[in-house]
Structure formats: structure tokens, C-alpha cells
Protein backbone atom coordinates (compact mmCIF):
# COMPACT_ATOMS: atom_id res chain seq x y z
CA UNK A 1 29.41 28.63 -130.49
CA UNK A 2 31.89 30.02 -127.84
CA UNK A 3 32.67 28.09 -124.71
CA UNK A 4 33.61 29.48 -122.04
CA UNK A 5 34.95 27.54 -118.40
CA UNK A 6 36.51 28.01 -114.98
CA UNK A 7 38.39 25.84 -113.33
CA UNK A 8 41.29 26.18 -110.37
CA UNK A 9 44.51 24.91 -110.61
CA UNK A 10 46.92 24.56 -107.99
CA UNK A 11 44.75 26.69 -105.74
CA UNK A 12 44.21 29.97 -108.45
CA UNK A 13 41.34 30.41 -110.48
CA UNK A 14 41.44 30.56 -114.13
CA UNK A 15 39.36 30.75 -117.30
CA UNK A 16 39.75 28.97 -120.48
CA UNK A 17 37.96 28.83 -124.39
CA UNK A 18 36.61 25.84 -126.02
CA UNK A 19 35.95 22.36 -124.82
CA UNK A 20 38.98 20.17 -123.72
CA UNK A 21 40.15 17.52 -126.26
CA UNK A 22 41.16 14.45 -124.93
CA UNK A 23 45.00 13.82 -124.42
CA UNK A 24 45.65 17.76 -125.56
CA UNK A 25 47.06 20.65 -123.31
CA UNK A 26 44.71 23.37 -122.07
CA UNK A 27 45.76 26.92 -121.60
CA UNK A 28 44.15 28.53 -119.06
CA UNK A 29 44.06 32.15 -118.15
CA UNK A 30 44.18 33.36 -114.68
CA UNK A 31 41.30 35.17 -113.18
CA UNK A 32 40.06 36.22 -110.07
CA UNK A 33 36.72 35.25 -108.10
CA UNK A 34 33.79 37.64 -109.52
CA UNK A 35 35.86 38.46 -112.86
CA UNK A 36 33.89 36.39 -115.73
CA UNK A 37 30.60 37.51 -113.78
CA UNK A 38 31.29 41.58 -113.64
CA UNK A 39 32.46 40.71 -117.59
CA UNK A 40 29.07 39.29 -118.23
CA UNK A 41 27.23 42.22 -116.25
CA UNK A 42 29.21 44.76 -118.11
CA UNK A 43 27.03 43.56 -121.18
CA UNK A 44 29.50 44.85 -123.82
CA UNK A 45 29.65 42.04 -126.34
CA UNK A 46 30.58 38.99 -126.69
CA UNK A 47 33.92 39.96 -128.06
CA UNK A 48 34.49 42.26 -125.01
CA UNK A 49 33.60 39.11 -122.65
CA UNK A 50 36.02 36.84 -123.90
CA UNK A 51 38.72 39.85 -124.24
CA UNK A 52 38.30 40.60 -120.64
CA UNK A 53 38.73 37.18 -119.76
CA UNK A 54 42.05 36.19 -122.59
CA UNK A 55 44.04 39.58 -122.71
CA UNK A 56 46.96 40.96 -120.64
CA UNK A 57 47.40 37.80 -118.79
CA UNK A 58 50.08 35.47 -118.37
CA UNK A 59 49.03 32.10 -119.26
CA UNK A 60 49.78 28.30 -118.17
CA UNK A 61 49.44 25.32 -120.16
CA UNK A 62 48.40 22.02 -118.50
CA UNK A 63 47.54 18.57 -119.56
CA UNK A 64 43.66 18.58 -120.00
CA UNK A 65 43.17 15.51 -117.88
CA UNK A 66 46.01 16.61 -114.92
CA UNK A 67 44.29 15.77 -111.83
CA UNK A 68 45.41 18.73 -109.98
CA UNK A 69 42.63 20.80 -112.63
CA UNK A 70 38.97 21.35 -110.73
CA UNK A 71 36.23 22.03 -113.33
CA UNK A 72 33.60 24.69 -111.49
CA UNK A 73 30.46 25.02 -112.36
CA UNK A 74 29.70 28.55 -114.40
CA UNK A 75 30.52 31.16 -112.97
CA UNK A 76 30.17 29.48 -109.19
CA UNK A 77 30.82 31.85 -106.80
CA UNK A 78 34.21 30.95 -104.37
CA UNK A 79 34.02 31.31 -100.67
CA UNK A 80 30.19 32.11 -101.05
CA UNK A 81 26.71 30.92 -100.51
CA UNK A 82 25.65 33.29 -103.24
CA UNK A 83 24.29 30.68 -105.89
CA UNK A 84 20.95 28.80 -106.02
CA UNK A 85 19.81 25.70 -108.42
CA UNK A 86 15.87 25.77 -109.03
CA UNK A 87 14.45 24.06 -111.16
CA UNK A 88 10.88 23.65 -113.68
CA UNK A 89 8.57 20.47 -113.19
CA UNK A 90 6.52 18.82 -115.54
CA UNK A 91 7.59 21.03 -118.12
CA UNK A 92 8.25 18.73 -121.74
CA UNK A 93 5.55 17.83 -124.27
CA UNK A 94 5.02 14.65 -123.61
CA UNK A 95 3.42 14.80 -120.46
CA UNK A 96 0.69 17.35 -122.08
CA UNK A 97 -2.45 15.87 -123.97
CA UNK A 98 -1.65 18.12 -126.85
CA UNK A 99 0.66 20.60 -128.48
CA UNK A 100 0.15 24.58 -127.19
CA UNK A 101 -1.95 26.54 -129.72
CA UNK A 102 -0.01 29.34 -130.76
CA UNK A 103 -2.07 32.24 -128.47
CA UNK A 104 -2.28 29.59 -125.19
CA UNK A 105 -2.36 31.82 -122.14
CA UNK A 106 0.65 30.72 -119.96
CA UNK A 107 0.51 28.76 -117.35
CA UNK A 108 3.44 29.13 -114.84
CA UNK A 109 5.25 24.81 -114.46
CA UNK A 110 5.88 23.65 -110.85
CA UNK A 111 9.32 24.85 -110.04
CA UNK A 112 11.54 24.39 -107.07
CA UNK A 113 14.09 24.82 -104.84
CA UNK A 114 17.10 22.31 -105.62
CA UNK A 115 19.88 23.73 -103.16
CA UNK A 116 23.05 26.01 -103.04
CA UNK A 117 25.35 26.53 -106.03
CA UNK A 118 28.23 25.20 -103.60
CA UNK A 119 26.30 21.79 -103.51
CA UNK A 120 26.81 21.27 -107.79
CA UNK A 121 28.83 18.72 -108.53
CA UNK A 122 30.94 18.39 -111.75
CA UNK A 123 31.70 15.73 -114.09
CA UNK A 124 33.08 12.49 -112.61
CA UNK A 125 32.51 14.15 -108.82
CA UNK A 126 30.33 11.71 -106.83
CA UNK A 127 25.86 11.96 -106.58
CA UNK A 128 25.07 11.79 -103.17
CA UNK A 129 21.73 10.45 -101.86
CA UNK A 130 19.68 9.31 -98.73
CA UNK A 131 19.89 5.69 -98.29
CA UNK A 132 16.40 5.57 -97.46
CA UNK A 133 15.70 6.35 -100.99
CA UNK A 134 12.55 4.56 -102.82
CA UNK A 135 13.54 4.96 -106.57
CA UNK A 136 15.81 7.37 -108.04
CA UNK A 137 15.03 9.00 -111.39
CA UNK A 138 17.87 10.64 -113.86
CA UNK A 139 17.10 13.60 -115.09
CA UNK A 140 19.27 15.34 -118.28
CA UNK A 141 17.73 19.01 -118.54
CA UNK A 142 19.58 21.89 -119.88
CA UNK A 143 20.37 25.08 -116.96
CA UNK A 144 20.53 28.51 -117.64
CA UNK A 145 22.85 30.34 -115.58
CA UNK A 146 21.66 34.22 -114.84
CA UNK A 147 24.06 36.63 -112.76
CA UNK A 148 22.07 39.52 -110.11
CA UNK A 149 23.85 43.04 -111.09
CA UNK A 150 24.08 45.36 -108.12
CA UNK A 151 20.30 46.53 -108.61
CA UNK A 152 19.07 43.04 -108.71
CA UNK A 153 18.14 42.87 -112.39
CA UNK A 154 19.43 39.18 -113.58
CA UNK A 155 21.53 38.58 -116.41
CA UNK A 156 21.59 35.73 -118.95
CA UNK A 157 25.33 34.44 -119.12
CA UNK A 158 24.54 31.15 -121.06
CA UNK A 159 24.19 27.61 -120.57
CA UNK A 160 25.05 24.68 -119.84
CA UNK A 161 23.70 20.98 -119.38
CA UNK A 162 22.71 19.25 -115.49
CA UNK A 163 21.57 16.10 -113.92
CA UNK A 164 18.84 16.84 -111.61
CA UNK A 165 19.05 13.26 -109.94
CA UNK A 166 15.68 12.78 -107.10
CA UNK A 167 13.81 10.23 -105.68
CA UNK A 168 10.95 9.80 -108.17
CA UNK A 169 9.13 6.99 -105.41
CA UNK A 170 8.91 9.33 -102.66
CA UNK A 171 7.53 12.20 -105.34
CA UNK A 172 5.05 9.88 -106.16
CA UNK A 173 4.27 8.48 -102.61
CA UNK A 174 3.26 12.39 -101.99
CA UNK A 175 3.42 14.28 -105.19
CA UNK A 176 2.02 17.58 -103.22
CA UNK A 177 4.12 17.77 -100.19
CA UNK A 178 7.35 15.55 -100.72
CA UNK A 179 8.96 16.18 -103.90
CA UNK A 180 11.29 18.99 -101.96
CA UNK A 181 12.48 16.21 -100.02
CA UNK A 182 12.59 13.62 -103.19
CA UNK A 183 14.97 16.47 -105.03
CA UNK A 184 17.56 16.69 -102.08
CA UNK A 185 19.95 14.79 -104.10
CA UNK A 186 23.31 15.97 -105.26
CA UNK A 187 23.04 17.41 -108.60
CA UNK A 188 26.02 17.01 -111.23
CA UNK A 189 26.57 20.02 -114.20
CA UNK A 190 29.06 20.50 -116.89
CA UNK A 191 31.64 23.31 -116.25
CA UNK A 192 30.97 24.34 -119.92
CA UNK A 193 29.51 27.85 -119.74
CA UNK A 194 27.81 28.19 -123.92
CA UNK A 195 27.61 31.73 -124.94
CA UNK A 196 24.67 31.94 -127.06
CA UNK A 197 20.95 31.41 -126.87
CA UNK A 198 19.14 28.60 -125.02
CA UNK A 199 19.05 25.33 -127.28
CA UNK A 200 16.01 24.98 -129.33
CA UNK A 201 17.08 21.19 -129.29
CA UNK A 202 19.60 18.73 -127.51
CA UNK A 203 20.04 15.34 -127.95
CA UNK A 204 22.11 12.76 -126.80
CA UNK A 205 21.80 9.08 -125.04
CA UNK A 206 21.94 8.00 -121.29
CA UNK A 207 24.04 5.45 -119.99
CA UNK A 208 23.73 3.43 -117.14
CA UNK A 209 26.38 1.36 -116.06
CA UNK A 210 26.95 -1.39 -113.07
CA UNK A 211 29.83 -3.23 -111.89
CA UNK A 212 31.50 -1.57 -115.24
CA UNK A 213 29.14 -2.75 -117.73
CA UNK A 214 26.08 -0.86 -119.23
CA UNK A 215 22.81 -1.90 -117.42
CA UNK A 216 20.83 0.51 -119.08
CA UNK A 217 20.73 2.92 -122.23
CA UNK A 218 18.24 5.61 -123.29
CA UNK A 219 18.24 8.08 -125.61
CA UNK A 220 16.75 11.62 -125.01
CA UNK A 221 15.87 14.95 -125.86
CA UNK A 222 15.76 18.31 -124.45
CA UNK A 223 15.94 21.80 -124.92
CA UNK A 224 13.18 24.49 -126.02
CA UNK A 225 11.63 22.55 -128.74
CA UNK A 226 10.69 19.68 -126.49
CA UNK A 227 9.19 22.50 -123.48
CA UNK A 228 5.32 22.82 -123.62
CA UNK A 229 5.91 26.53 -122.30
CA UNK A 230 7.54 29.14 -123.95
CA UNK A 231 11.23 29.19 -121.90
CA UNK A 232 10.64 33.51 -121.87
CA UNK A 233 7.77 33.46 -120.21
CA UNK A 234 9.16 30.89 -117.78
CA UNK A 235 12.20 32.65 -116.68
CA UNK A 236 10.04 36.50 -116.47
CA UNK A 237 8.01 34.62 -114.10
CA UNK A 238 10.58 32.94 -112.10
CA UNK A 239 12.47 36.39 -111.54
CA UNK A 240 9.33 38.81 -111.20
CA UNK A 241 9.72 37.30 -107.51
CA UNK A 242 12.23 39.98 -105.65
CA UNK A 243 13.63 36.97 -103.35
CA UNK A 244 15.43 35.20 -106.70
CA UNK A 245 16.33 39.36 -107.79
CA UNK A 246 19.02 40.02 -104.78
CA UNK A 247 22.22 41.41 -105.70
CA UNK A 248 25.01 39.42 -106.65
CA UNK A 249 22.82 36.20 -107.07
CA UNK A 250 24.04 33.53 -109.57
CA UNK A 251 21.08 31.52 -110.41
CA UNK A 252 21.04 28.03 -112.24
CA UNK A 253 17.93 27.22 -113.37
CA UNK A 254 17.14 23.69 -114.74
CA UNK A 255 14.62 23.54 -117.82
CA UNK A 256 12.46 20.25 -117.02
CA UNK A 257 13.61 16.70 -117.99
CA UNK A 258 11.40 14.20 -120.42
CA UNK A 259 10.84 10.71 -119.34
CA UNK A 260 13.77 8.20 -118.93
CA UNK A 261 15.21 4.93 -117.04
CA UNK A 262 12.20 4.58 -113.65
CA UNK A 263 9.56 4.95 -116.74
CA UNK A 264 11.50 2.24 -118.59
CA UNK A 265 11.24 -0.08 -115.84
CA UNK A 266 15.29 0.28 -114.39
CA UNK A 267 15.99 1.17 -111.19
CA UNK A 268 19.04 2.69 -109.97
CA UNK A 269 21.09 0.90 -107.40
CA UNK A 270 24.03 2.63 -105.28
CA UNK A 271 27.47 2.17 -107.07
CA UNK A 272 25.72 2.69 -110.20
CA UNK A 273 27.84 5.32 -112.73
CA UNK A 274 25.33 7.45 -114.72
CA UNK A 275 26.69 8.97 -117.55
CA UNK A 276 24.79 11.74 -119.97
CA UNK A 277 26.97 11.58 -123.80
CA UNK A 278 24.85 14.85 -125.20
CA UNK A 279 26.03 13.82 -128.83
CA UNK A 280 24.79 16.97 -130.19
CA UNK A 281 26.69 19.53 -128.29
CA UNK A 282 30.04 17.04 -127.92
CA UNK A 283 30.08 17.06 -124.09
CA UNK A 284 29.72 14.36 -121.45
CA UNK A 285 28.38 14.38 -117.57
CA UNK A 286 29.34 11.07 -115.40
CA UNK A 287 29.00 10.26 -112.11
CA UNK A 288 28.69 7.47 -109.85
CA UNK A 289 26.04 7.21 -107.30
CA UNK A 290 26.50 6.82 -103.84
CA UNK A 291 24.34 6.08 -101.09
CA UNK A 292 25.52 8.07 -97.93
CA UNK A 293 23.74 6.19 -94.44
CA UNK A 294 20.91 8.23 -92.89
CA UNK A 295 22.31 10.38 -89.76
CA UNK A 296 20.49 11.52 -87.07
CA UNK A 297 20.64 14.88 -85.01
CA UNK A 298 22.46 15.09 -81.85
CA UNK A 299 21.99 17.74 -79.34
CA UNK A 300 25.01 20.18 -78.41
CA UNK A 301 26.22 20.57 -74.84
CA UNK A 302 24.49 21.85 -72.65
CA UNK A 303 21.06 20.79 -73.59
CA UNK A 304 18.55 17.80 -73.12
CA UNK A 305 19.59 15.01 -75.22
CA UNK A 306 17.73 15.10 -78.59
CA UNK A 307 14.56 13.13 -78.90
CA UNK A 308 14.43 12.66 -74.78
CA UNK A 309 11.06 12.97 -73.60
CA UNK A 310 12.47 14.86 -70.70
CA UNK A 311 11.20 18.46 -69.36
């Protein structure tokens, strides 16, 4: 299946095929901010996609792990708070009583706000989260990645694999009124943009490593096979709302993660590195978490101090 990333280098943008090999060059085409988006709108082809991104161009050749490269996220708007991550709760198999007869009526999942596109991290780029936090869950989910065209209508570019990290203890401490707060953690994706269909199934194992060793392992599975819904009916739902339909709007939207390390009895300490090896698609998400100290607001000049009970 075709890959397709962006990345800048040496403060341009550009575009490359394939997935990096370790310890080979990667030749990267320049592009500029929008241009792999308006090629996706244009809805030409595949062929015509990757054309628009490869011909014409001059091209640079870099070592693939040159620490001047910055992996984006797909098709991550620059300069721009035009991007949202949302995501689907409760959404796998396993947390139904039974299997969906084949006529079940559908029944829209809990979904979400996650946070601005500009908040993604990429692999080996830090988690952030509240130092306050009870217990923090891992979550491997695949994300679709949809681009508004001027009339609002959204496109489906490809996708591409996430960690939705949150704070599974506060969820639970108030399952109906804090779980926007409990997903206000950073969330890490892969900068590899896959051109086809979502996955019917992904598989891979989690790693969970402290003071460099592993602490924890899991395997796991994802993708549309492991979904009680039907992922179509999911995403005509999600976008028959006209606030997700402005124009312009590049939308990640995270599938729904199974069960893994809190339900296995681990719990994830700050300084921990979690890593996602998703065997069966040859890519790999790491990151470290880090607990950031809990800040309080502070009133501008001018006014009463914050928090003062004076009038």
C-alpha cells in the first residue's frame, strides 16, 4: 500500500513515499503548506496524488535518522489552528455482551473532543500530562484523517495509527462528566499517511519500558474487524454535524482502543517510555511520558488578583 509523509527540513516542507528504513537516505520532495491536502481534494487518483506530490521538483536526499528532519502528522496544517483530534469511546467488541447481528440498528459510540491538530505529537516527541493524574491508560487505535473542501464536504485522505493516552482513574471517578478532562493528555501519531482503505485488522504488541528496561508488554488488536459498529456509519454520523463540516478542516479521528496495561493491573509512572511496534503494518510509535507540575492562573495587570475574595 502507498505511504505517503511530510516532514520539514531545515525550515521547508517536503513530502516523501514509503516508510523510512533504518540507516538508509530519504529523498524528500519539496512542497508547500496546503499542497498534499488540495492534491487529495482534487480527488483524481491515486496516481495523480502521488504525481502532484513527486514530479517537477528538485529533490534532496538526507539521512533518514538526521535530526534536523521533523516528522508531521498527515497532512497537519502549518501556522494554523485548522485541525481537530476526536475520538470514538467504547467502541471494540469486547466490551459488548455479544457480536452485532447483521441488520442491528446503529447506535452512535461516545465520541469526543481530544484537542487541536497542533497539539499531536510524533514519534519519540514527549506525552505530556497533569501531575495530578490518578491512572493513565494507553490507548493504540487507528485515526482516519479527512480534509474539509471549500464547501465543507470532508474527504478521506487515509490513515494512520495514534496513542490516545488519558487518565482512565479520573474517567472512572466520573465516567459522565470527567472523561473530557481525563483525555487532556498529549496524544502521539505516526507521520505515515496510508493511502488505501481503513484496516479491517491491525496488530501489533505494546511495550512499556522503565528506567530502560521493559516493565510491561501487551499485545493488541485494532482496526474494523475488532469495532462493534460499522466504521461508515460512524464517520456519516460524526460529520452530519455542520460544526466538524467547516471549510478547510483537517480532522483526525481516532477509532476506539481495546483493553490494555490499567486492565492488566500496570500502572504508568512519569519517565515511563511507551512504545506501540504495530508488527503488521511495520511501523513504530514511542514516547516517553512526562509529568508537567499543575499551574495555576494568574490575573493580568490591572485587575484583582485571581482567587481574592475582594470586590
Amino acid at each position: 500500500m502507498p505511504i505517503l509523509y511530510e516532514c520539514e527540513y531545515r525550515g521547508r516542507r517536503y513530502a516523501g513515499l514509503g516508510l523510512p528504513k533504518p540507516g538508509e537516505p530519504v529523498l524528500l520532495y519539496p512542497v508547500s503548506d496546503g499542497q498534499v491536502r488540495a492534491a487529495v481534494l482534487a480527488g483524481r487518483g491515486l496516481q495523480a496524488l502521488l504525481q502532484s506530490v513527486t514530479s517537477g521538483r528538485e529533490t534532496v536526499t538526507v539521512a533518514g535518522d538526521d535530526p534536523e528532519i521533523h516528522y508531521l502528522p498527515p497532512l497537519l496544517p502549518s501556522g494554523s489552528g485548522n485541525s481537530l483530534i476526536t475520538g470514538f469511546m467504547g467502541t471494540h467488541r469486547s466490551k459488548y455482551p455479544a457480536p452485532p447481528a447483521p441488520d442491528e440498528e446503529f447506535r452512535a459510540p461516545n465520541w469526543l473532543i481530544k484537542g487541536n491538530g497542533s497539539w499531536l505529537e510524533t514519534n519519540g516527541g514527549p506525552l505530556n500530562v497533569t501531575a495530578s493524574a490518578v491512572a493513565l491508560l494507553e490507548e493504540p487505535e487507528v485515526a482516519l484523517v479527512f480534509v474539509n473542501d471549500e464547501s465543507g464536504a470532508p474527504h478521506y485522505a487515509g490513515y494512520t495509527f495514534a496513542n490516545d493516552l488519558n487518565d482512565i482513574g479520573l474517567h472512572l471517578q466520573n465516567p459522565w462528566g470527567w472523561t473530557p478532562y481525563a483525555k487532556l493528555c498529549d496524544t502521539s501519531m505516526t507521520p505515515w499517511l496510508f493511502l488505501g482503505e481503513p484496516p479491517r485488522t491491525v496488530t501489533g504488541q505494546i511495550i512499556i519500558e522503565r528506567g530502560g528496561a521493559a516493565a510491561w508488554k501487551g499485545d493488541f488488536t485494532c482496526g474494523a474487524d475488532s469495532i462493534f459498529q460499522r466504521v461508515p456509519d460512524m464517520v456519516n454520523h460524526l460529520f452530519s454535524f455542520p460544526g466538524l463540516r467547516r471549510a478547510g478542516l483537517v480532522s483526525y479521528v481516532l477509532l476506539g482502543s481495546d483493553k490494555a496495561s490499567w486492565h492488566a493491573g500496570f500502572r504508568i509512572a512519569d519517565g515511563d517510555r511507551i512504545t506501540f511496534d504495530l508488527a503488521s503494518h511495520g511501523v513504530v510509535l514511542s514516547n516517553e511520558v512526562r509529568y508537567a507540575p499543575v499551574v495555576e492562573a494568574t490575573a493580568s495587570a490591572g485587575f484583582t488578583a485571581w482567587g481574592s475574595s475582594e470586590s
